[in-house]
N, C-alpha and C. Protein backbone atom coordinates (compact mmCIF):
# COMPACT_ATOMS: atom_id res chain seq x y z
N UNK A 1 -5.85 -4.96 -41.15
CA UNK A 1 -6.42 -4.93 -39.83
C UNK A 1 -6.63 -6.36 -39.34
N UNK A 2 -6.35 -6.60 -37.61
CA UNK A 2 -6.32 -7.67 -37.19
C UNK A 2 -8.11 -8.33 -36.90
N UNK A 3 -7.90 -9.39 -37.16
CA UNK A 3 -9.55 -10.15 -36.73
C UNK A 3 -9.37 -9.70 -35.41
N UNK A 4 -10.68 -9.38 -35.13
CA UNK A 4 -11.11 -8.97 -33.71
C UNK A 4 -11.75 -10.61 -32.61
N UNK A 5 -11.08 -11.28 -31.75
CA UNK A 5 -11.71 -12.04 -31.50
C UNK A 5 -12.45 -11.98 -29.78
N UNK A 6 -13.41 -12.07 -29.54
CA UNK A 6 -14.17 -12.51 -28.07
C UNK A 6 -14.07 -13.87 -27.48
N UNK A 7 -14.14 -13.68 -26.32
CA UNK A 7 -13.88 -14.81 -25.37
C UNK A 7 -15.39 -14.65 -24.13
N UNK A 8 -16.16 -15.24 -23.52
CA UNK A 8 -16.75 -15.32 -22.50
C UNK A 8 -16.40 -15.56 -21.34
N UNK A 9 -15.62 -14.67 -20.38
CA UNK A 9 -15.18 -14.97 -19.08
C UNK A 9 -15.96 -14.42 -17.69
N UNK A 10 -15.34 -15.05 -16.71
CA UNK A 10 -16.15 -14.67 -15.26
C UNK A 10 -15.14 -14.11 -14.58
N UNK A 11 -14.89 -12.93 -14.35
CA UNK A 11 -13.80 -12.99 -13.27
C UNK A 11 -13.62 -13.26 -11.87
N UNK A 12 -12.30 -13.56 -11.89
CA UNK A 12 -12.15 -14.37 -10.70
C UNK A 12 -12.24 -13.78 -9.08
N UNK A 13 -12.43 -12.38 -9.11
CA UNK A 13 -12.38 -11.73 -8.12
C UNK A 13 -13.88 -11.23 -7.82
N UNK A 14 -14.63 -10.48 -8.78
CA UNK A 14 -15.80 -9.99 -8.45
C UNK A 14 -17.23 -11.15 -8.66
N UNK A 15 -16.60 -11.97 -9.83
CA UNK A 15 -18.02 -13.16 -10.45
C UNK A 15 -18.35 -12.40 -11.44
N UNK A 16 -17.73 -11.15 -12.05
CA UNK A 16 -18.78 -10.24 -12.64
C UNK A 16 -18.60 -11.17 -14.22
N UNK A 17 -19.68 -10.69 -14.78
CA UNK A 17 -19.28 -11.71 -16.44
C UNK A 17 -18.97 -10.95 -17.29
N UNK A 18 -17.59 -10.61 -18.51
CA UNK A 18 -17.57 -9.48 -19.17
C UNK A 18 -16.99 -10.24 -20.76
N UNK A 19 -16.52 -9.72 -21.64
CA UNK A 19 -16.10 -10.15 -22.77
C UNK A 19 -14.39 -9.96 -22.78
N UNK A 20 -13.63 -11.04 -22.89
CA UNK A 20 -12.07 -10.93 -22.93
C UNK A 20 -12.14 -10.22 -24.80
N UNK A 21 -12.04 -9.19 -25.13
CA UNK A 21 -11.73 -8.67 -26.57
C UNK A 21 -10.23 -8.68 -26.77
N UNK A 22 -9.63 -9.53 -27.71
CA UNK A 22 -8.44 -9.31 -28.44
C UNK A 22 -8.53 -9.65 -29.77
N UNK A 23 -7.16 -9.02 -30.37
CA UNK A 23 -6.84 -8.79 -31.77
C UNK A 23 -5.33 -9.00 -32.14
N UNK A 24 -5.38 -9.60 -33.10
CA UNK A 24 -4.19 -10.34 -33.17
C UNK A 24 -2.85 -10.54 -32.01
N UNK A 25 -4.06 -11.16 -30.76
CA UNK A 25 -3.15 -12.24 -29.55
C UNK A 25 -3.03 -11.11 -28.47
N UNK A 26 -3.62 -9.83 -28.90
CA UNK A 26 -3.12 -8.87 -27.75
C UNK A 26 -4.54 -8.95 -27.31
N UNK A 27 -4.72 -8.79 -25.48
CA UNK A 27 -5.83 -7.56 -25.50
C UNK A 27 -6.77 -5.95 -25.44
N UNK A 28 -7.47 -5.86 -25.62
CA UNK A 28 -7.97 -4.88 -25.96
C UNK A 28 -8.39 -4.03 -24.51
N UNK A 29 -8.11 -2.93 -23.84
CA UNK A 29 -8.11 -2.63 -22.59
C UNK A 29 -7.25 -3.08 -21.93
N UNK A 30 -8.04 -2.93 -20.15
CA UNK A 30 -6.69 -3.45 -19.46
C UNK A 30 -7.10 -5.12 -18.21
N UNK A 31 -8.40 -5.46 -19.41
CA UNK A 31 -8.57 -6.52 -18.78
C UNK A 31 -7.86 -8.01 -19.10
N UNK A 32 -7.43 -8.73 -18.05
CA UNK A 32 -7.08 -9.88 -19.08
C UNK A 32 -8.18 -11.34 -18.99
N UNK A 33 -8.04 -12.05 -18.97
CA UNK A 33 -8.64 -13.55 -19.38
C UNK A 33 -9.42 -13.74 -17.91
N UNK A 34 -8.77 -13.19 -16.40
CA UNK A 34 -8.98 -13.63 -15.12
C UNK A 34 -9.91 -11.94 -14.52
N UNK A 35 -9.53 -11.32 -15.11
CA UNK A 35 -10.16 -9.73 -13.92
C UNK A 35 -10.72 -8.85 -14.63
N UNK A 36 -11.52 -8.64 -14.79
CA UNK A 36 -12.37 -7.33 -15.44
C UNK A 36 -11.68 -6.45 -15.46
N UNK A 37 -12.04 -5.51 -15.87
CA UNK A 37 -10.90 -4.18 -15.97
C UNK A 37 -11.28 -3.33 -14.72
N UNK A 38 -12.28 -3.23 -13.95
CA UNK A 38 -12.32 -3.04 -12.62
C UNK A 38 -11.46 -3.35 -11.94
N UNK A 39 -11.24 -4.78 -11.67
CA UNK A 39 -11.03 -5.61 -10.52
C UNK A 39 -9.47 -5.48 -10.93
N UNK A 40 -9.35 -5.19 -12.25
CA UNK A 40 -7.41 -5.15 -12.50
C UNK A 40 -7.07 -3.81 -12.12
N UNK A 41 -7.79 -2.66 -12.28
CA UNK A 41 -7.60 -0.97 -12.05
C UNK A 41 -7.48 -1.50 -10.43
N UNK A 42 -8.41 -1.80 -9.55
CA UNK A 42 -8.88 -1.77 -7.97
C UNK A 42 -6.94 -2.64 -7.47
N UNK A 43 -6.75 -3.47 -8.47
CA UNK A 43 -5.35 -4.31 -8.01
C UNK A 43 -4.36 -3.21 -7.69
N UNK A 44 -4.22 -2.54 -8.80
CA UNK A 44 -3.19 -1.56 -9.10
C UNK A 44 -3.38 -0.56 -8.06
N UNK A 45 -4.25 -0.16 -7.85
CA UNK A 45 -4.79 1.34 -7.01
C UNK A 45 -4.42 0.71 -5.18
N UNK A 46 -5.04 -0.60 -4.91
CA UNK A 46 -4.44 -0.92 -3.35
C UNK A 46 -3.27 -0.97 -3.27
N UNK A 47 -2.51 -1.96 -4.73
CA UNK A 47 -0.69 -1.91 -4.16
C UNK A 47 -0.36 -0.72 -4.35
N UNK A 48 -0.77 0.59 -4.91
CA UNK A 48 0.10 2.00 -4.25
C UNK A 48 -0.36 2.39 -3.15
N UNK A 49 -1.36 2.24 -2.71
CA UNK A 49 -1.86 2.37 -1.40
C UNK A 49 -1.06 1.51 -0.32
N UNK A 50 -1.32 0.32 -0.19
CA UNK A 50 0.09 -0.64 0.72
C UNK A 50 1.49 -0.01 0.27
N UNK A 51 1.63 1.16 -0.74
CA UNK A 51 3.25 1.34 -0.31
C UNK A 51 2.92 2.49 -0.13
N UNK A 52 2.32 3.27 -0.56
CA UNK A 52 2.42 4.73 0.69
C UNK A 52 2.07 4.41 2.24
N UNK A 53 1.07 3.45 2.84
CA UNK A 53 1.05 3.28 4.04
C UNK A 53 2.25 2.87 4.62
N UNK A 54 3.15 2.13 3.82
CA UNK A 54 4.42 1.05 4.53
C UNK A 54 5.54 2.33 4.71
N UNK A 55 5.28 3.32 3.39
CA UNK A 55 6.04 4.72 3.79
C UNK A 55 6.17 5.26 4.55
N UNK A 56 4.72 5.71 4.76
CA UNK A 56 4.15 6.31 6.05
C UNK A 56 4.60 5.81 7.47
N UNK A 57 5.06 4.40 7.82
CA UNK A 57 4.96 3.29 8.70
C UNK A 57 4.09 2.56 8.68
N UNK A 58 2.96 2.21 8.18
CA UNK A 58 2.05 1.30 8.02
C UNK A 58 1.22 0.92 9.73
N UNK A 59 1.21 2.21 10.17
CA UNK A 59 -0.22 2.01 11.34
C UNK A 59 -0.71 3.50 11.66
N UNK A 60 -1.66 3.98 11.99
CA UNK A 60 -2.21 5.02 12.38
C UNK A 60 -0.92 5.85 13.50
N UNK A 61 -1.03 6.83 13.41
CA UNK A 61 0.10 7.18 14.04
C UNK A 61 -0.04 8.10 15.85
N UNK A 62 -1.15 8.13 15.90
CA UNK A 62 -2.10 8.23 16.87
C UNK A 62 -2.66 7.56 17.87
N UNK A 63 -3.29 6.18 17.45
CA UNK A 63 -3.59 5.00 18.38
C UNK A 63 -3.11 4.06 17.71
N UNK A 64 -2.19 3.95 16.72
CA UNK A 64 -1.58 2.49 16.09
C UNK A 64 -1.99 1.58 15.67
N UNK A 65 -3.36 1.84 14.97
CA UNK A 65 -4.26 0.77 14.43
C UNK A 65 -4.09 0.61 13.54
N UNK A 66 -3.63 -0.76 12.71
CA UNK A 66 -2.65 -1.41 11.67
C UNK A 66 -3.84 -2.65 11.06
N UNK A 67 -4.47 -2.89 11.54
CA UNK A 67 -5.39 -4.28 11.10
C UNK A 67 -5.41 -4.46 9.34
N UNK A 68 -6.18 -2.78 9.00
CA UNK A 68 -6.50 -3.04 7.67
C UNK A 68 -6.51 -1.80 6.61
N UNK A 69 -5.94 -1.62 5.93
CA UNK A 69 -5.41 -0.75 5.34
C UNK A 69 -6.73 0.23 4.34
N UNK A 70 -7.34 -0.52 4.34
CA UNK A 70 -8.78 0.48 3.54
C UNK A 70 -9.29 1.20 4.42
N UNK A 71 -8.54 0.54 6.06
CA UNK A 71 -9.23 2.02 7.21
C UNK A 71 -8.37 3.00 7.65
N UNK A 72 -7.01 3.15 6.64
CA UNK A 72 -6.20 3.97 6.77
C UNK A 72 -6.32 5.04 6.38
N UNK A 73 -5.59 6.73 6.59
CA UNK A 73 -6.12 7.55 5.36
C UNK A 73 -4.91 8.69 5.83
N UNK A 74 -4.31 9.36 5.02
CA UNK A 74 -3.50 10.67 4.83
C UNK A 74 -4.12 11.58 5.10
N UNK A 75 -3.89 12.31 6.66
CA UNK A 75 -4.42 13.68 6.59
C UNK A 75 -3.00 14.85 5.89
N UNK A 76 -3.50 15.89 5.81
CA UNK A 76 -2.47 16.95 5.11
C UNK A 76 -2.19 17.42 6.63
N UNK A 77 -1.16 17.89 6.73
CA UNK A 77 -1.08 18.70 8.29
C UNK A 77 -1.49 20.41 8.07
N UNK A 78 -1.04 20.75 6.92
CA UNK A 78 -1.45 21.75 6.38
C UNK A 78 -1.95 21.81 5.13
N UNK A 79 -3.34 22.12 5.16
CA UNK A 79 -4.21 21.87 4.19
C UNK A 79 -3.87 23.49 3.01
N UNK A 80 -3.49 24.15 3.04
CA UNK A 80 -2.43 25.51 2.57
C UNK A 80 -1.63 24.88 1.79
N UNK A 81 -0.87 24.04 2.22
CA UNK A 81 0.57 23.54 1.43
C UNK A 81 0.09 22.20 0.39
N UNK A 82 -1.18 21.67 0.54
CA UNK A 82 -1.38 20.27 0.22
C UNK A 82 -1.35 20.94 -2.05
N UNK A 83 -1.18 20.36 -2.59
CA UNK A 83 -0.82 20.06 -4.04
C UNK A 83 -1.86 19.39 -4.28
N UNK A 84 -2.36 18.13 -3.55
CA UNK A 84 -3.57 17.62 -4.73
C UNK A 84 -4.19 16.04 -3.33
N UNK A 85 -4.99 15.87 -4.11
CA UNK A 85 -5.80 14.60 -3.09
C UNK A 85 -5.58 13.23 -3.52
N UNK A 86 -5.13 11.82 -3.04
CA UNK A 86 -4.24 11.07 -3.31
C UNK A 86 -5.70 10.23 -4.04
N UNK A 87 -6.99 10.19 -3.83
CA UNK A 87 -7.67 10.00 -4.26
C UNK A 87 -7.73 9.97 -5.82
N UNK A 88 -7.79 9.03 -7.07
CA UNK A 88 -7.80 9.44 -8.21
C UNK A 88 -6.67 9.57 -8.34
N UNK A 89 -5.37 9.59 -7.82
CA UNK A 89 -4.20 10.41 -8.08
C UNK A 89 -3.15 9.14 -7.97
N UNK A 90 -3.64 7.71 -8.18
CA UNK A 90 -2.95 6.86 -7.88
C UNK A 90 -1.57 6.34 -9.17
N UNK A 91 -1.62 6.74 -10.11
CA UNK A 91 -1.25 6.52 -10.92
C UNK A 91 -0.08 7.77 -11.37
N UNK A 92 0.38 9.08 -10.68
CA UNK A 92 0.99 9.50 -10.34
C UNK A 92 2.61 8.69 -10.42
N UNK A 93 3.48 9.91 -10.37
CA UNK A 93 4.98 8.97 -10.45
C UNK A 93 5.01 9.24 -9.10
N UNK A 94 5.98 7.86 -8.33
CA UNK A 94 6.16 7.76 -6.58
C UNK A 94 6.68 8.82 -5.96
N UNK A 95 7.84 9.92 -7.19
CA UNK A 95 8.53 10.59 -5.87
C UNK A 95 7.46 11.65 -5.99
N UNK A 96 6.29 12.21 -6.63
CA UNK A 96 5.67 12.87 -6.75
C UNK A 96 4.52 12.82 -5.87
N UNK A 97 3.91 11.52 -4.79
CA UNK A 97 3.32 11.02 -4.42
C UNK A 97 4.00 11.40 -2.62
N UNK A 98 5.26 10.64 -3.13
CA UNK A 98 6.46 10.75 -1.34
C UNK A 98 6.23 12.33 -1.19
N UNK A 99 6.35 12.99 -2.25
CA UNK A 99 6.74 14.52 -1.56
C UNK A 99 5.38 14.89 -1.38
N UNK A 100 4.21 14.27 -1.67
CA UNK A 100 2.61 14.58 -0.95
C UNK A 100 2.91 13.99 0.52
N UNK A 101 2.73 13.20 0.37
CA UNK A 101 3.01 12.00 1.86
C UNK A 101 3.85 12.83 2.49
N UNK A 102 4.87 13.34 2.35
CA UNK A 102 5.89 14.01 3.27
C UNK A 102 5.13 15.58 4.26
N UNK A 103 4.24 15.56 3.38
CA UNK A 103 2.88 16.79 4.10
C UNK A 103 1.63 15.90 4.93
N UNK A 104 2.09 14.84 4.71
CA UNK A 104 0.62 14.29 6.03
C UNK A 104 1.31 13.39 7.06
N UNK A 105 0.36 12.82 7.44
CA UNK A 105 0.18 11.88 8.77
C UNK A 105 -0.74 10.65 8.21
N UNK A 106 -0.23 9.43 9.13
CA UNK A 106 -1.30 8.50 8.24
C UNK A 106 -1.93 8.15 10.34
N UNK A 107 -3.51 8.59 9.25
CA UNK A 107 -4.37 8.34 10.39
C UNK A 107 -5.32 7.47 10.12
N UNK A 108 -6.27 6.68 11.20
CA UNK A 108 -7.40 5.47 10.41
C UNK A 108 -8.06 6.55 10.96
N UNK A 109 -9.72 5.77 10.53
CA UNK A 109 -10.91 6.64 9.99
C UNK A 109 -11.35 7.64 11.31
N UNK A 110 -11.15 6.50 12.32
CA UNK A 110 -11.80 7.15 13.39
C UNK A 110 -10.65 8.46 14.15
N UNK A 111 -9.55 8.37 14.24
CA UNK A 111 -8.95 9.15 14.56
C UNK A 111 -8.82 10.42 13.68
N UNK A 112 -9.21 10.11 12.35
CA UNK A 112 -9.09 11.02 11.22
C UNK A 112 -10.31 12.19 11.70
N UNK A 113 -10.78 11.30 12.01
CA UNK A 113 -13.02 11.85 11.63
C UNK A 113 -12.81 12.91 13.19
N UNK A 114 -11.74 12.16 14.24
CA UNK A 114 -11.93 13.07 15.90
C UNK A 114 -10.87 14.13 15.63
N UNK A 115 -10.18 14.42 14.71
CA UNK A 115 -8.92 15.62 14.40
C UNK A 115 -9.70 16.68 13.48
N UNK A 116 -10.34 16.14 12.94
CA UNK A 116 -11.30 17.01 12.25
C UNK A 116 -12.53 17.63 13.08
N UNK A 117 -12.93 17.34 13.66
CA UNK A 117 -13.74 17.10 14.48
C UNK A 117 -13.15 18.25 15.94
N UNK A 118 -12.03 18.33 15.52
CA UNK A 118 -11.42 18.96 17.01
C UNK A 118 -11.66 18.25 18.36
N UNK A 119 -12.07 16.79 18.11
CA UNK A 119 -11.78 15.98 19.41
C UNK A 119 -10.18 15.47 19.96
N UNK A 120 -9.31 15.55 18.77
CA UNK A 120 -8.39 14.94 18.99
C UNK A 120 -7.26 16.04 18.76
N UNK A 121 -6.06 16.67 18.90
CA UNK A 121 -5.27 17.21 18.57
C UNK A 121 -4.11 16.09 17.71
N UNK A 122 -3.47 17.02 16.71
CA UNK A 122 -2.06 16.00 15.99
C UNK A 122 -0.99 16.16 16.68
């Protein structure tokens, strides 16, 4: 069995302070030397998010609001046909993801919140 060795790091994204754990040169989880294992999961989870939006077209499809992508969101058009919630589900294989996406609309929050709402029709 390999020596287990610790490191004291800060990461570079949150400030948060955590322990780099490796064993013989690998590490242990999925943090490395620079990002907590948060801040490396949160990396991974936006770039599938920036490519289902760029799928989608990458702006609300309603009033065309493109600014910022954490105010974007997939409605289902038919909530009957929908398979699963993209939420948690990021790690999914892509064409499994496209053929979700191929059942919504990409709407931002506020247009999302007035379709639900029955202020807005799709």
């Amino acid at each position: 069995m390999g020596k287990r060795k610790e490191l004291d790091c800060v990461c570079t994204v949150c400030g948060k302070k955590y322990k780099y754990i490796y064993e013989n040169g690998r590490s242990v989880g999925s943090h490395n030397k620079k990002k907590c294992n948060s801040c490396h999961a949160n990396h991974g989870r936006f770039s599938r998010k920036d490519k289902m939006i760029e799928y989608k077209g990458g702006r609300c499809q309603l009033c065309g609001y493109a600014r910022c992508n954490r105010a974007l969101t997939f409605h289902h058009l038919d909530p009957q046909i929908k398979s699963f919630n993209f939420a948690g589900n990021h790690s999914r294989k892509w064409e499994a993801i496209q053929k979700e996406l191929d059942k919504c609309i990409l709407l931002c929050q506020n247009c999302h919140c007035e379709v639900h709402a029955g202020v807005r029709k799709v």
